[in-house]
Protein backbone atom coordinates (compact mmCIF):
# COMPACT_ATOMS: atom_id res chain seq x y z
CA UNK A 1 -6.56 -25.38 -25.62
CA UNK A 2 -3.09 -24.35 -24.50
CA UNK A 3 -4.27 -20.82 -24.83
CA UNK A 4 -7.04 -20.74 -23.29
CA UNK A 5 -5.34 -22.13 -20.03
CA UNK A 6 -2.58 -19.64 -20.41
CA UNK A 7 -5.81 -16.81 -19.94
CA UNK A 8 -6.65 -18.65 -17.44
CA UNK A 9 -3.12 -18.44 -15.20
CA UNK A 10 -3.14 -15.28 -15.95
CA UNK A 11 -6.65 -13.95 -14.70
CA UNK A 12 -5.70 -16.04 -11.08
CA UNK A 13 -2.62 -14.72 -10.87
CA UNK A 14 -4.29 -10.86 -11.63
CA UNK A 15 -6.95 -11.81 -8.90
CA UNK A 16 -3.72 -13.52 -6.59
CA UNK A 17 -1.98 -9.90 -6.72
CA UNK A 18 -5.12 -8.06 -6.51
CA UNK A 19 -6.29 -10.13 -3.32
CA UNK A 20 -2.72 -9.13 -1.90
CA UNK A 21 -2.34 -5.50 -3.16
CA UNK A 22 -6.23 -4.79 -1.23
CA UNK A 23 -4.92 -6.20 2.05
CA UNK A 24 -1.70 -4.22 2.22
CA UNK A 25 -3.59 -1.18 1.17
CA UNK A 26 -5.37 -1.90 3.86
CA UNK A 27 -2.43 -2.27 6.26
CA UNK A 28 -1.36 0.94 4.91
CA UNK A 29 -4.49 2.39 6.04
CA UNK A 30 -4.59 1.14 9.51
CA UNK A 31 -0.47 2.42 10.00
CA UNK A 32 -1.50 5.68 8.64
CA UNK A 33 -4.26 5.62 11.03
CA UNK A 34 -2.03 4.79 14.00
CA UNK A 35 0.86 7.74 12.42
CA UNK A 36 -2.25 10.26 13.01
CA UNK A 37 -2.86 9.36 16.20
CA UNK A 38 0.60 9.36 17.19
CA UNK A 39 1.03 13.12 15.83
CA UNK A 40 -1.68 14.10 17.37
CA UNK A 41 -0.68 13.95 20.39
CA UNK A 42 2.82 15.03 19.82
CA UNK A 43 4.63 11.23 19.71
CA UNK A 44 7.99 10.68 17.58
CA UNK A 45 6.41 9.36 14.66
CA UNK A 46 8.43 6.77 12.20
CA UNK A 47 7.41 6.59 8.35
CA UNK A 48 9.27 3.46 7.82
CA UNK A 49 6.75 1.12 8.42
CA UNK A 50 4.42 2.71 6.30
CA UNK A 51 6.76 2.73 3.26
CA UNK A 52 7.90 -0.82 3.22
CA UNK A 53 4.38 -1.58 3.25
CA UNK A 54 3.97 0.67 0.16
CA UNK A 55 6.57 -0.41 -1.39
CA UNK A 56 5.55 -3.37 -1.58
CA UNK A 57 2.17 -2.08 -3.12
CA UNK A 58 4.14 -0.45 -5.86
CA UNK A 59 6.02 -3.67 -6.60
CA UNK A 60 2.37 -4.87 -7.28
CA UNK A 61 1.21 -2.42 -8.67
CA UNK A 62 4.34 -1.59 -11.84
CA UNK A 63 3.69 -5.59 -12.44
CA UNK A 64 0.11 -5.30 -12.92
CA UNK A 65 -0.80 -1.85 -13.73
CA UNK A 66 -2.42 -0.77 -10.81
CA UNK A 67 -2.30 2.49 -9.48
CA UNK A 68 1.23 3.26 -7.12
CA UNK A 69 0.97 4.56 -4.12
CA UNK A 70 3.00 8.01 -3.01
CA UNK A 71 5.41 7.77 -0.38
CA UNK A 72 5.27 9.49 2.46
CA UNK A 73 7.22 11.63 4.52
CA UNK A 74 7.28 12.56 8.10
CA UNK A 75 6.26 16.02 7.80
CA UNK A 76 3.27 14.90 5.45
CA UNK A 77 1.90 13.02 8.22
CA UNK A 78 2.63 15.90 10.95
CA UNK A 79 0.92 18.59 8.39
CA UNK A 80 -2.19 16.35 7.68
CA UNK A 81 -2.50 15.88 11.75
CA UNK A 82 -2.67 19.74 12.09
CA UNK A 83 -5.88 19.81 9.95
């Protein structure tokens, strides 16, 4: 029985870090949305933000084998803006 509630703990705490990993993925998304935006019209853009919040992903993601997420530089975002 012991086992089968050790599974158990261990699928809700796969779906806990899943749950968590989606919504900073998504917070990723919406700060690389606002970095475009930013570029685009010529701002002083900061990556900072942006790779706390995938840091933290990658935290997540080494302790459950999901996939990590790059890091990204300045000059990524002002070379993607170009496009």
């Amino acid at each position: 029985m012991s086992v089968h509630l050790q599974i158990a703990e261990q699928v809700k705490n796969h779906r806990q870090a899943q749950k968590e990993f989606l919504k900073l993925d998504a917070v990723r998304e919406q700060i690389i949305d606002q970095l475009l935006q930013q570029a685009s019209v010529s701002e002083d853009i900061s990556v900072q933000q942006l790779n706390a919040v995938t840091k933290q992903m990658n935290q997540i993601a080494s302790k459950f084998q999901f996939p990590l997420r790059k890091e990204v530089t300045k000059e990524m975002v002002l070379s993607f803006a170009k496009k």
